[in-house]
PDB file of N, CA and C in Angstrom:
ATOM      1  N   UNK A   1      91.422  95.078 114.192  1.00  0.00           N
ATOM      2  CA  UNK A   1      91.128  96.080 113.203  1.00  0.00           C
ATOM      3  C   UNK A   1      89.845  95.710 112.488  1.00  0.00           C
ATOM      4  N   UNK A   2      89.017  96.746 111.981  1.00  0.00           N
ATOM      5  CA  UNK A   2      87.931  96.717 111.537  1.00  0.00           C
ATOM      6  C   UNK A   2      87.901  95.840 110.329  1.00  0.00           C
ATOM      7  N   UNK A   3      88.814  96.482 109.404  1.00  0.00           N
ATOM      8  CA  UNK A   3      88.670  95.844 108.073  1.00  0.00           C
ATOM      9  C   UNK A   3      90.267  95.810 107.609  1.00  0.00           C
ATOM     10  N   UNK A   4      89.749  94.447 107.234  1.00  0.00           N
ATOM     11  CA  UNK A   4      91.405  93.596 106.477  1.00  0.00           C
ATOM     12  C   UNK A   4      92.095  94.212 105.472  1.00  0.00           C
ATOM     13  N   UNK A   5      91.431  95.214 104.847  1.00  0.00           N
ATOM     14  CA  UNK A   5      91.763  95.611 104.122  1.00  0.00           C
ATOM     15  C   UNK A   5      92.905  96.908 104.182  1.00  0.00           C
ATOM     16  N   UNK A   6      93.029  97.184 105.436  1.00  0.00           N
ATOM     17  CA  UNK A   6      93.964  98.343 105.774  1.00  0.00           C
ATOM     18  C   UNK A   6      95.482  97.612 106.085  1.00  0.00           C
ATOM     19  N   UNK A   7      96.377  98.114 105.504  1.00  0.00           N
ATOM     20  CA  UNK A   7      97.705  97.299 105.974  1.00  0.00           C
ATOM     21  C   UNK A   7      98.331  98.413 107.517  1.00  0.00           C
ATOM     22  N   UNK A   8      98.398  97.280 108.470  1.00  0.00           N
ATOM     23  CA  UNK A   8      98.936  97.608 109.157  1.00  0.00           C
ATOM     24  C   UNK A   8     100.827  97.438 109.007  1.00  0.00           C
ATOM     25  N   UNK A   9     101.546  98.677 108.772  1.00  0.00           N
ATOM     26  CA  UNK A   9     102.522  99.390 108.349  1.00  0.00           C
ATOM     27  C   UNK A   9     103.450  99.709 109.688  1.00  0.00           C
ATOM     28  N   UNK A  10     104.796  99.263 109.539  1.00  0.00           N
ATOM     29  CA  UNK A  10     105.702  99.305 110.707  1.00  0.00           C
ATOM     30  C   UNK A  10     106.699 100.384 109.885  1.00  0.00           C
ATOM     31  N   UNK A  11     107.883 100.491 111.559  1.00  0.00           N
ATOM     32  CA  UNK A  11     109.190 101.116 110.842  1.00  0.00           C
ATOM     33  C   UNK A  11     110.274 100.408 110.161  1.00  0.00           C
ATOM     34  N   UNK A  12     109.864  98.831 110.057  1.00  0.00           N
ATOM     35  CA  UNK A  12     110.698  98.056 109.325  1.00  0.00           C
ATOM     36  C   UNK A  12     109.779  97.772 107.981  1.00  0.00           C
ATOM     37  N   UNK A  13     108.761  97.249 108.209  1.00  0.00           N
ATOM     38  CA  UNK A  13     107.548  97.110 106.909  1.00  0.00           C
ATOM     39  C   UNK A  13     107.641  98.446 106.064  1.00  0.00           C
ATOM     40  N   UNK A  14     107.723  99.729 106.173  1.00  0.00           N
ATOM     41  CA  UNK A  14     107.506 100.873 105.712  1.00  0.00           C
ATOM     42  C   UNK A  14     108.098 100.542 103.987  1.00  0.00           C
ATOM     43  N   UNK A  15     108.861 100.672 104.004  1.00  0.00           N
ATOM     44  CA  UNK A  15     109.586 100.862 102.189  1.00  0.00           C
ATOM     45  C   UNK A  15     108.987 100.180 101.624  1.00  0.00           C
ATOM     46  N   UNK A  16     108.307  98.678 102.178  1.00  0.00           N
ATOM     47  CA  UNK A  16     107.876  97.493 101.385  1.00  0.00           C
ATOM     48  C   UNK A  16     106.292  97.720 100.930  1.00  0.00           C
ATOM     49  N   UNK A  17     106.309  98.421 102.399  1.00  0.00           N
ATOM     50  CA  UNK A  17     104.364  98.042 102.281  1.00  0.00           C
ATOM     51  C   UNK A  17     103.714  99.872 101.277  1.00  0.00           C
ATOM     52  N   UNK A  18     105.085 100.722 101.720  1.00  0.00           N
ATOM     53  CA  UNK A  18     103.925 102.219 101.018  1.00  0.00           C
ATOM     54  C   UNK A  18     105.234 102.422  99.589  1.00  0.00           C
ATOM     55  N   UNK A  19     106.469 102.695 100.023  1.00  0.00           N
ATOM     56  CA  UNK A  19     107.565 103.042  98.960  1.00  0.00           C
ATOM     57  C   UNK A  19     107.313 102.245  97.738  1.00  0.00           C
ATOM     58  N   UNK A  20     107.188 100.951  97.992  1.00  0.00           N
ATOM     59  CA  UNK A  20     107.180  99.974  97.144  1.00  0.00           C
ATOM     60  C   UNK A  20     105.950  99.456  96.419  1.00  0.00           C
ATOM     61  N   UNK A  21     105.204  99.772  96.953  1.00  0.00           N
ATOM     62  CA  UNK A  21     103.889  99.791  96.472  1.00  0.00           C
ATOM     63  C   UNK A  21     103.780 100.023  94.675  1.00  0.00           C
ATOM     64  N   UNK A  22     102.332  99.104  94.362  1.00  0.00           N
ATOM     65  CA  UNK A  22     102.542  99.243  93.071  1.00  0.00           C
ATOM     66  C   UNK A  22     101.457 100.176  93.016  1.00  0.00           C
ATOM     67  N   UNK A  23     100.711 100.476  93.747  1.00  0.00           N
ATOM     68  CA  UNK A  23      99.775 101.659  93.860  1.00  0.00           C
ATOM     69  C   UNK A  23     100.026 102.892  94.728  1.00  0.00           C
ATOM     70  N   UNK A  24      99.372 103.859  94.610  1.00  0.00           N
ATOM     71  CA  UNK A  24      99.274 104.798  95.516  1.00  0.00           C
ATOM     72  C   UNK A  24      98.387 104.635  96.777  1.00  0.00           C
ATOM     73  N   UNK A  25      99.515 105.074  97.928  1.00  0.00           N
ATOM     74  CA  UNK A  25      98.562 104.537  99.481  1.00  0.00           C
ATOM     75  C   UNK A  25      98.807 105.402 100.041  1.00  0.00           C
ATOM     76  N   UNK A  26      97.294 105.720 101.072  1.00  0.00           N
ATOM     77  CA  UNK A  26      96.923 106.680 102.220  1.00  0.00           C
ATOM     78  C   UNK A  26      97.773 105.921 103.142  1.00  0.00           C
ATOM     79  N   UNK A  27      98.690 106.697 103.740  1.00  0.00           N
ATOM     80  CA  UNK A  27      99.071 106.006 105.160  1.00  0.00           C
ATOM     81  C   UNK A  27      98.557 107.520 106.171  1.00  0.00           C
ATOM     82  N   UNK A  28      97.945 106.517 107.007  1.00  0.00           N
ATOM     83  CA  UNK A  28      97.105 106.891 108.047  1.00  0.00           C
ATOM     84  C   UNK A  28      98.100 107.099 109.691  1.00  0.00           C
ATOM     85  N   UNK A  29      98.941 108.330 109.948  1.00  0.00           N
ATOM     86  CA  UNK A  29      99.948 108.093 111.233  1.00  0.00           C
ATOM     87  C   UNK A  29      98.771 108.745 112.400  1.00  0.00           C
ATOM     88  N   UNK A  30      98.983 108.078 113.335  1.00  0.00           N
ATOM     89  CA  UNK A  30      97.854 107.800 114.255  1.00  0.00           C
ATOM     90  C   UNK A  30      98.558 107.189 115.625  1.00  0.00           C
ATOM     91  N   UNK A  31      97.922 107.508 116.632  1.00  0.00           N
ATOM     92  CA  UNK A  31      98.198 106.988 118.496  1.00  0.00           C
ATOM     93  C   UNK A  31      96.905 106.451 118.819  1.00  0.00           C
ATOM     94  N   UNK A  32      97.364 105.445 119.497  1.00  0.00           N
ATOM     95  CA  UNK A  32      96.248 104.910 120.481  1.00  0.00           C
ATOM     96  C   UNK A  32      95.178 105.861 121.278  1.00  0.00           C
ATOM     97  N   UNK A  33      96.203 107.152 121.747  1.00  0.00           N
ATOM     98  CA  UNK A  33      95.557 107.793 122.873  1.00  0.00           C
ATOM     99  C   UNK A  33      95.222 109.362 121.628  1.00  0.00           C
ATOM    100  N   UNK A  34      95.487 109.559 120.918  1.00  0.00           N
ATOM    101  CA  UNK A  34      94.873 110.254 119.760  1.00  0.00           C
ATOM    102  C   UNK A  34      93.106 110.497 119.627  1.00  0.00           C
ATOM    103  N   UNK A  35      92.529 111.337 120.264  1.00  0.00           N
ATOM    104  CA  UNK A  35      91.064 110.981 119.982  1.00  0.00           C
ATOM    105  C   UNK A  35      90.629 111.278 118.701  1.00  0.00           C
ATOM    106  N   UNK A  36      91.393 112.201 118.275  1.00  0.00           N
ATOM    107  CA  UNK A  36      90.724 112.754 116.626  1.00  0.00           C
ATOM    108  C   UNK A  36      91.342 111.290 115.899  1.00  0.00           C
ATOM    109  N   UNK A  37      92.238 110.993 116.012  1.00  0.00           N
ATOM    110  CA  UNK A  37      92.486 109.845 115.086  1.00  0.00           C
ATOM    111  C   UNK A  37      91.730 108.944 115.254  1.00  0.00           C
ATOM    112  N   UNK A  38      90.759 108.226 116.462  1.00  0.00           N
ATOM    113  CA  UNK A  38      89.509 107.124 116.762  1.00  0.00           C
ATOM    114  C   UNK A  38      88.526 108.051 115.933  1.00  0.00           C
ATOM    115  N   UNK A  39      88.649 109.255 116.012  1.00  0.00           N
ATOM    116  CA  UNK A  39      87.311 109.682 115.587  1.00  0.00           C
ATOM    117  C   UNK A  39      87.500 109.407 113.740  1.00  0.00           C
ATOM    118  N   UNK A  40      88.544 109.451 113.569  1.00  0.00           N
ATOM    119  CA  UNK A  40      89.029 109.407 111.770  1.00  0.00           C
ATOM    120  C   UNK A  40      88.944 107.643 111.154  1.00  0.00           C
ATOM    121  N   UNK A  41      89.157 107.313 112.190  1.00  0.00           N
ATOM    122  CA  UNK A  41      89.498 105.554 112.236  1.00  0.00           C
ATOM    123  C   UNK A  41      88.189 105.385 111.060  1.00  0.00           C
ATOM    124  N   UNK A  42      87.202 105.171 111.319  1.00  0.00           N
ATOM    125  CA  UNK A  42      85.511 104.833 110.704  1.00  0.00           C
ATOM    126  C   UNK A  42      85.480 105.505 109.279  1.00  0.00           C
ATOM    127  N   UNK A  43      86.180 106.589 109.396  1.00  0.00           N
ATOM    128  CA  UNK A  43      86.614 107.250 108.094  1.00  0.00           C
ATOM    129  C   UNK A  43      87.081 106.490 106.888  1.00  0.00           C
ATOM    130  N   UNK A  44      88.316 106.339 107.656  1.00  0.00           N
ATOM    131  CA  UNK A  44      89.706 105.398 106.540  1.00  0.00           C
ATOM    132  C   UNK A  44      88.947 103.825 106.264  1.00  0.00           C
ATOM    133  N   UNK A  45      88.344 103.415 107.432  1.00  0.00           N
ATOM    134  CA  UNK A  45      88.165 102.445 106.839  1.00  0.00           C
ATOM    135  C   UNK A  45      86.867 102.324 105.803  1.00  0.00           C
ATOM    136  N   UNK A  46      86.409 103.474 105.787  1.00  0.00           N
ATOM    137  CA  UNK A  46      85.174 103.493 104.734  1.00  0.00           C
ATOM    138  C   UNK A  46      86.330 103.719 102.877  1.00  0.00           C
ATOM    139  N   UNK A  47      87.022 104.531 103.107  1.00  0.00           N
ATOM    140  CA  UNK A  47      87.787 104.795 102.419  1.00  0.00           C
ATOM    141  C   UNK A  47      88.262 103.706 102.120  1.00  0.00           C
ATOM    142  N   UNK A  48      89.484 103.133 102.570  1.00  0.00           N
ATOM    143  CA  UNK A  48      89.629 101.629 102.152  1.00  0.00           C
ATOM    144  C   UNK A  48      88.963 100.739 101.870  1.00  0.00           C
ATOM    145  N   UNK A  49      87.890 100.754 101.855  1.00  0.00           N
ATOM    146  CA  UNK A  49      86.746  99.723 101.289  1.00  0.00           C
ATOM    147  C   UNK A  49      86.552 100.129 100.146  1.00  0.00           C
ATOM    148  N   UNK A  50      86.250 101.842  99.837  1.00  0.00           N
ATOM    149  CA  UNK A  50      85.495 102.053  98.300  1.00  0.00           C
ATOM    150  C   UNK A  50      86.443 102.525  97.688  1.00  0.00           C
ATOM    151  N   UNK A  51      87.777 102.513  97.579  1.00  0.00           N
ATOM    152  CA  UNK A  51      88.522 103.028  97.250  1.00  0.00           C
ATOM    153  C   UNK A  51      89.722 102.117  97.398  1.00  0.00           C
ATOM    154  N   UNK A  52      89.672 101.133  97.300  1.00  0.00           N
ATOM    155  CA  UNK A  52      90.768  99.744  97.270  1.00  0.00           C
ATOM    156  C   UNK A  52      90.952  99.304  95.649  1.00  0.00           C
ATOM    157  N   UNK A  53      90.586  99.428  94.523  1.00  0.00           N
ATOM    158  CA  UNK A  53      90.667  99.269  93.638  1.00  0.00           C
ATOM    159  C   UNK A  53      92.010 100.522  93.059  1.00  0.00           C
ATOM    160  N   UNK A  54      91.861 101.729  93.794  1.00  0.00           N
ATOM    161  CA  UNK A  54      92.672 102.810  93.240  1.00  0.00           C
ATOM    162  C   UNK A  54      94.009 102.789  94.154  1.00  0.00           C
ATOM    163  N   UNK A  55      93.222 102.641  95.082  1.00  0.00           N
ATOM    164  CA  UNK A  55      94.433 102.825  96.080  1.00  0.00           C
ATOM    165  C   UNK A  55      94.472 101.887  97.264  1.00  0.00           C
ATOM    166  N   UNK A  56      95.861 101.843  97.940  1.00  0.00           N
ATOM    167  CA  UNK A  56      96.019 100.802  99.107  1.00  0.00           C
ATOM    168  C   UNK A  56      95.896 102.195 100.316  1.00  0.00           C
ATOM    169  N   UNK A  57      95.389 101.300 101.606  1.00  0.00           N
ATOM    170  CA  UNK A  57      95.218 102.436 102.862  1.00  0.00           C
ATOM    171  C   UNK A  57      96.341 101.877 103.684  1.00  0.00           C
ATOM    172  N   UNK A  58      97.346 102.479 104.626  1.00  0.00           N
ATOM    173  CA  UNK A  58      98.206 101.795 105.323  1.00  0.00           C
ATOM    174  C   UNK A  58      97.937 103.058 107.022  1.00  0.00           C
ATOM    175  N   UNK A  59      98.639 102.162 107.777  1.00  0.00           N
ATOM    176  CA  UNK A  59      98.014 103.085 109.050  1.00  0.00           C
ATOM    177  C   UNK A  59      99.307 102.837 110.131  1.00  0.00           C
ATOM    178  N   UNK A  60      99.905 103.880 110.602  1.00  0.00           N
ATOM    179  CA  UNK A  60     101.043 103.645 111.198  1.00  0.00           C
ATOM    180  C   UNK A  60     100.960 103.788 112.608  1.00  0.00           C
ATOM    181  N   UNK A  61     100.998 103.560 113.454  1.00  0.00           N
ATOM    182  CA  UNK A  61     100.959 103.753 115.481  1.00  0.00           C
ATOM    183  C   UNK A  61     102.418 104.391 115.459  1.00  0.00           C
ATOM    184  N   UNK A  62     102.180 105.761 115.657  1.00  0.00           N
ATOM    185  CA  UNK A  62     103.609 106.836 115.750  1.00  0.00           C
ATOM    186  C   UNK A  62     104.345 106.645 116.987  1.00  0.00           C
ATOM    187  N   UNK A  63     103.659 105.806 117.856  1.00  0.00           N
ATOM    188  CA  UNK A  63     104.207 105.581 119.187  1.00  0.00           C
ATOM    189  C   UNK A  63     105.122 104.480 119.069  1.00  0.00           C
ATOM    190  N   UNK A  64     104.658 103.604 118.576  1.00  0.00           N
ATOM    191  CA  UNK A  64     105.549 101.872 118.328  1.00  0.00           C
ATOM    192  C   UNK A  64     106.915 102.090 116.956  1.00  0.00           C
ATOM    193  N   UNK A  65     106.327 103.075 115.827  1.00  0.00           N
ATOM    194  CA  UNK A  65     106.892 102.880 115.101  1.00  0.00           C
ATOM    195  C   UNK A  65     107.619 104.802 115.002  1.00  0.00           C
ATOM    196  N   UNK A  66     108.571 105.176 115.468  1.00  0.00           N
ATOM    197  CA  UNK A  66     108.772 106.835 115.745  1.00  0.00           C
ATOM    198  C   UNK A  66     109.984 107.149 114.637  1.00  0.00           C
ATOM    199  N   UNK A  67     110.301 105.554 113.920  1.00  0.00           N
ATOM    200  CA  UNK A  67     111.463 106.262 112.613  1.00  0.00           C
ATOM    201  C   UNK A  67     110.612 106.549 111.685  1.00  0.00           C
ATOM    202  N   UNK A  68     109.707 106.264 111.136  1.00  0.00           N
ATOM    203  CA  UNK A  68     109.438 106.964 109.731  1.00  0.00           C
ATOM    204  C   UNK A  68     108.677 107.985 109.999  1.00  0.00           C
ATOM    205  N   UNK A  69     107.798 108.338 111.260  1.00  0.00           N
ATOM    206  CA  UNK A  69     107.703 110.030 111.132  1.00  0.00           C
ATOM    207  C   UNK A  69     108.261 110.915 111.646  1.00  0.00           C
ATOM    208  N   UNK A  70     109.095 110.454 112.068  1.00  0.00           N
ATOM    209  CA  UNK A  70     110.493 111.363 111.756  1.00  0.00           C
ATOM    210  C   UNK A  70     111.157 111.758 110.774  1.00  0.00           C
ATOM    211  N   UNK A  71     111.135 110.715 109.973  1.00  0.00           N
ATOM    212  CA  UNK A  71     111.838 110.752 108.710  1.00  0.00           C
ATOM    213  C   UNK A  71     111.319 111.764 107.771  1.00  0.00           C
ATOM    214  N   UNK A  72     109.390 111.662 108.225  1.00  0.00           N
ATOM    215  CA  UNK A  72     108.421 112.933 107.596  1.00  0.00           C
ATOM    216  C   UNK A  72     108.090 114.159 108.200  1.00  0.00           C
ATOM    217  N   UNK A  73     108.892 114.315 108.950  1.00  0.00           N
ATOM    218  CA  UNK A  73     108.473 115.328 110.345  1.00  0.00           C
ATOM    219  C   UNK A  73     107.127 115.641 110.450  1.00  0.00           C
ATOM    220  N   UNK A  74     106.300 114.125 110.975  1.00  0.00           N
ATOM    221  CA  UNK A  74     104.810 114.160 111.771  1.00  0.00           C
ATOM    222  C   UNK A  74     105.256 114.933 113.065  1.00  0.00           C
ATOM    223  N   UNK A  75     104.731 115.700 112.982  1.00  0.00           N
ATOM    224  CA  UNK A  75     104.460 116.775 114.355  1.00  0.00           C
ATOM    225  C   UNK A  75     103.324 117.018 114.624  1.00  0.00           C
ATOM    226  N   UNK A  76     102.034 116.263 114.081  1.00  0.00           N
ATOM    227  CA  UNK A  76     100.560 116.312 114.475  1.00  0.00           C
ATOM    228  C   UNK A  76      99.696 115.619 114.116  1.00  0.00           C
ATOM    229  N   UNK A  77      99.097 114.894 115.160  1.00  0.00           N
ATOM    230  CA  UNK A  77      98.215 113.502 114.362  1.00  0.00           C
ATOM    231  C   UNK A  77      96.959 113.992 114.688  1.00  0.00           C
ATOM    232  N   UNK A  78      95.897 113.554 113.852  1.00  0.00           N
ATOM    233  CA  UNK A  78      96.268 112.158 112.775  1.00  0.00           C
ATOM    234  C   UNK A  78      96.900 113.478 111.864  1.00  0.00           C
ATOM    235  N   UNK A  79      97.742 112.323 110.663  1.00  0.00           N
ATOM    236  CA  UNK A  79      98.177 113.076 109.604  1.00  0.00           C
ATOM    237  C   UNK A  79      98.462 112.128 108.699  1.00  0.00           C
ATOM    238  N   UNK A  80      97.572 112.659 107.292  1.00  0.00           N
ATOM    239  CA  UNK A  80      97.351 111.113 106.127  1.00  0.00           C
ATOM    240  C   UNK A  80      97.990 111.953 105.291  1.00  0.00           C
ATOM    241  N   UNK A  81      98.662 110.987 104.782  1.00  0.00           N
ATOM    242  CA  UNK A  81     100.280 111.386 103.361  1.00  0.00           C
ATOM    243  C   UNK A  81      99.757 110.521 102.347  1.00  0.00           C
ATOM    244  N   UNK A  82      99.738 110.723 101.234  1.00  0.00           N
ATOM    245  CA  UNK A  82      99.394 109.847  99.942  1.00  0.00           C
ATOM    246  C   UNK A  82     100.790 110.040  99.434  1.00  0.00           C
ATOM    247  N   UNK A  83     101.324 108.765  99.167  1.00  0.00           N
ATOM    248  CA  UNK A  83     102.168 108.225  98.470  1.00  0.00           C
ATOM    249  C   UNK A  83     101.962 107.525  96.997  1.00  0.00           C
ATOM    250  N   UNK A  84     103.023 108.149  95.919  1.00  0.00           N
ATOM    251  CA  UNK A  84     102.577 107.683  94.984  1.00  0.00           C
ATOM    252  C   UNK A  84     103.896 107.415  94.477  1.00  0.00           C
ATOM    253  N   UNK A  85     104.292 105.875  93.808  1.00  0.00           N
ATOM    254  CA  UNK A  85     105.417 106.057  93.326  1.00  0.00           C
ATOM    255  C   UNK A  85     106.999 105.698  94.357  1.00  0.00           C
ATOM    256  N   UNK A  86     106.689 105.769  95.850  1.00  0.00           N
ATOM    257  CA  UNK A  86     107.582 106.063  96.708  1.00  0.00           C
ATOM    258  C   UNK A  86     107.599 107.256  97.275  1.00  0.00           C
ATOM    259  N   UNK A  87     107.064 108.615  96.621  1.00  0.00           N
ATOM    260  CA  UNK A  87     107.147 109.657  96.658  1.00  0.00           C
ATOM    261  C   UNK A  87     105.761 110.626  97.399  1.00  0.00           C
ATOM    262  N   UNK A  88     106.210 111.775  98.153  1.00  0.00           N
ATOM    263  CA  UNK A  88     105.092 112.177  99.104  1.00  0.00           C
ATOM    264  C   UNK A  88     104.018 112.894  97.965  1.00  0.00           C
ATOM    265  N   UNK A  89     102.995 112.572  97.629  1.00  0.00           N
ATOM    266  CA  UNK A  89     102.211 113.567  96.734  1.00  0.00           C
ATOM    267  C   UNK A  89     101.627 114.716  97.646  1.00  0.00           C
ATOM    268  N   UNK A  90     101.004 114.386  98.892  1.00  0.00           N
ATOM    269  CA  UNK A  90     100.447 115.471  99.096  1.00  0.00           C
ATOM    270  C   UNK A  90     100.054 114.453 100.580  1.00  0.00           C
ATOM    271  N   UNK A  91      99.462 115.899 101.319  1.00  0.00           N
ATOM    272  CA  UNK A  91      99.278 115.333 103.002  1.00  0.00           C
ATOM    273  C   UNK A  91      98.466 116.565 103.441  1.00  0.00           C
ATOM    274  N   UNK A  92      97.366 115.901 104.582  1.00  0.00           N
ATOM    275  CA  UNK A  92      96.561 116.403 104.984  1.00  0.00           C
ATOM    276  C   UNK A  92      96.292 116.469 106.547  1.00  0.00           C
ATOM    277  N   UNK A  93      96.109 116.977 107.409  1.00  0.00           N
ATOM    278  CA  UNK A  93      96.334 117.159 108.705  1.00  0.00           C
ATOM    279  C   UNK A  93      95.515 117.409 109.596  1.00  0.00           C
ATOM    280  N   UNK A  94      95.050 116.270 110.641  1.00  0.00           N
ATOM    281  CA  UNK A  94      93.684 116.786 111.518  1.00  0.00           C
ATOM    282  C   UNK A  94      92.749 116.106 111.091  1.00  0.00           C
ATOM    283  N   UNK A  95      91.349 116.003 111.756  1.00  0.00           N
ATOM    284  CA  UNK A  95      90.104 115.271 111.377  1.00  0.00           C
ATOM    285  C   UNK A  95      89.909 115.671 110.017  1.00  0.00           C
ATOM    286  N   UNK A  96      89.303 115.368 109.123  1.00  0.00           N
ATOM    287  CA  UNK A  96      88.347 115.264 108.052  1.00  0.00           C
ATOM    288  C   UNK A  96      86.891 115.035 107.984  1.00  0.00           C
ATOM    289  N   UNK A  97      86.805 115.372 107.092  1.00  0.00           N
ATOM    290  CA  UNK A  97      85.234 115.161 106.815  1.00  0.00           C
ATOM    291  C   UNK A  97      85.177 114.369 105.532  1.00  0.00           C
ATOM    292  N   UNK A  98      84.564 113.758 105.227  1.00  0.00           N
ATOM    293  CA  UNK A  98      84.343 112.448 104.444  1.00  0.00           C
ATOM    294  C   UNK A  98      84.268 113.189 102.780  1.00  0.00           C
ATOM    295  N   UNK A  99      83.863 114.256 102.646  1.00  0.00           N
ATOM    296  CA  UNK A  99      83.805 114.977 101.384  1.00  0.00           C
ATOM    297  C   UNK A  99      85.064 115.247 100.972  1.00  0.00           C
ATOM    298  N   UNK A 100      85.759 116.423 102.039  1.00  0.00           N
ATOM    299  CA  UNK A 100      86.485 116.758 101.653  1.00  0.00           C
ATOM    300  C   UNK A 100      87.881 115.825 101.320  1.00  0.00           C
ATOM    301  N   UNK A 101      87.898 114.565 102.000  1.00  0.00           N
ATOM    302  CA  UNK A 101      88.737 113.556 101.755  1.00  0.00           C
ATOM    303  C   UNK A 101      88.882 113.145 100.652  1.00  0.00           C
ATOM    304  N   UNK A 102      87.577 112.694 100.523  1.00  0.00           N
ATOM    305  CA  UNK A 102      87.211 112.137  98.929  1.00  0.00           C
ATOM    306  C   UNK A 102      87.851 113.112  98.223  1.00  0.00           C
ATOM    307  N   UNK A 103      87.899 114.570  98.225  1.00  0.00           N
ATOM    308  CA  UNK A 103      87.910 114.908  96.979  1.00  0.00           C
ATOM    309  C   UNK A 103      89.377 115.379  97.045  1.00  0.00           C
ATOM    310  N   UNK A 104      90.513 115.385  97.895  1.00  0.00           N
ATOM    311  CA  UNK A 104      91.549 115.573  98.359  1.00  0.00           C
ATOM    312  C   UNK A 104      92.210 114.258  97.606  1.00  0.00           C
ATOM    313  N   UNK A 105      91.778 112.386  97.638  1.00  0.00           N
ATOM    314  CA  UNK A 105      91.905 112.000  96.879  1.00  0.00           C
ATOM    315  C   UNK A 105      91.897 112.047  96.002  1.00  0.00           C
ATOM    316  N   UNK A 106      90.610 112.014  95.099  1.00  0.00           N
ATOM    317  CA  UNK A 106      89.949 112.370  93.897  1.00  0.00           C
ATOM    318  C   UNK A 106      91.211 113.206  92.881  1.00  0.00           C
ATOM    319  N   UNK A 107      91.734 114.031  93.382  1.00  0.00           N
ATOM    320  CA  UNK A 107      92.993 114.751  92.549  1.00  0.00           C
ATOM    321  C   UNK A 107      93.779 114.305  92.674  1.00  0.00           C
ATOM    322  N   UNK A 108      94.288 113.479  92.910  1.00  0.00           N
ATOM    323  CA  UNK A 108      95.371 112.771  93.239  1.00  0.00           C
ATOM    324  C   UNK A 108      94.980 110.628  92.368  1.00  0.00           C
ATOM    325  N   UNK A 109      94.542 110.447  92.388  1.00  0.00           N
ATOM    326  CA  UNK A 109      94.046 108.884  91.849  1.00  0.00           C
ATOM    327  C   UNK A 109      93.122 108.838  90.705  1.00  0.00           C
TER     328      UNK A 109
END
């Protein structure tokens, strides 16, 4: 992974690393064979760099780990959920563009 700063997030890690959280975190659900999600990858991790003070980034492989988006009914990747609290604040679906992310955060942190 690019940068250390992204927690890589399982279906056993899940409650600990986003529910439990003392911040609010982007979790990033994503496939290997996903091209829009490689194409988003360079994204998040820009995000997690300037935006680690507000928030934690977490990134899930829907293939390895298939209980917790289930649990969210992911039916289309990529698909980034901000968690705040334990709780779903809001979720966004498909590539992005670096603006509109920001500011999709931005109301939310």
């Amino acid at each position: 992974m690019a940068n250390d700063t992204i927690i890589e997030t399982s279906d056993t890690s899940f409650e600990q690393d986003v529910l439990r959280a003392d911040k609010p975190v982007l979790v990033d659900f994503w496939a290997g064979w996903c091209v829009p999600c490689k194409q988003l990858s360079p994204l998040i991790d820009e995000i997690a760099s300037e935006y680690g003070s507000k928030l934690a980034v977490a990134k899930l492989d829907v293939d390895k780990n298939p209980a917790v988006p289930t649990n969210y009914a992911i039916r289309s990747i990529p698909t980034l959920i901000l968690f705040k609290g334990g709780k779903v604040v809001d979720q966004i679906i498909g590539n992005q563009r670096k603006d509109d992310l920001k500011r999709f955060l931005d109301s939310h942190v």
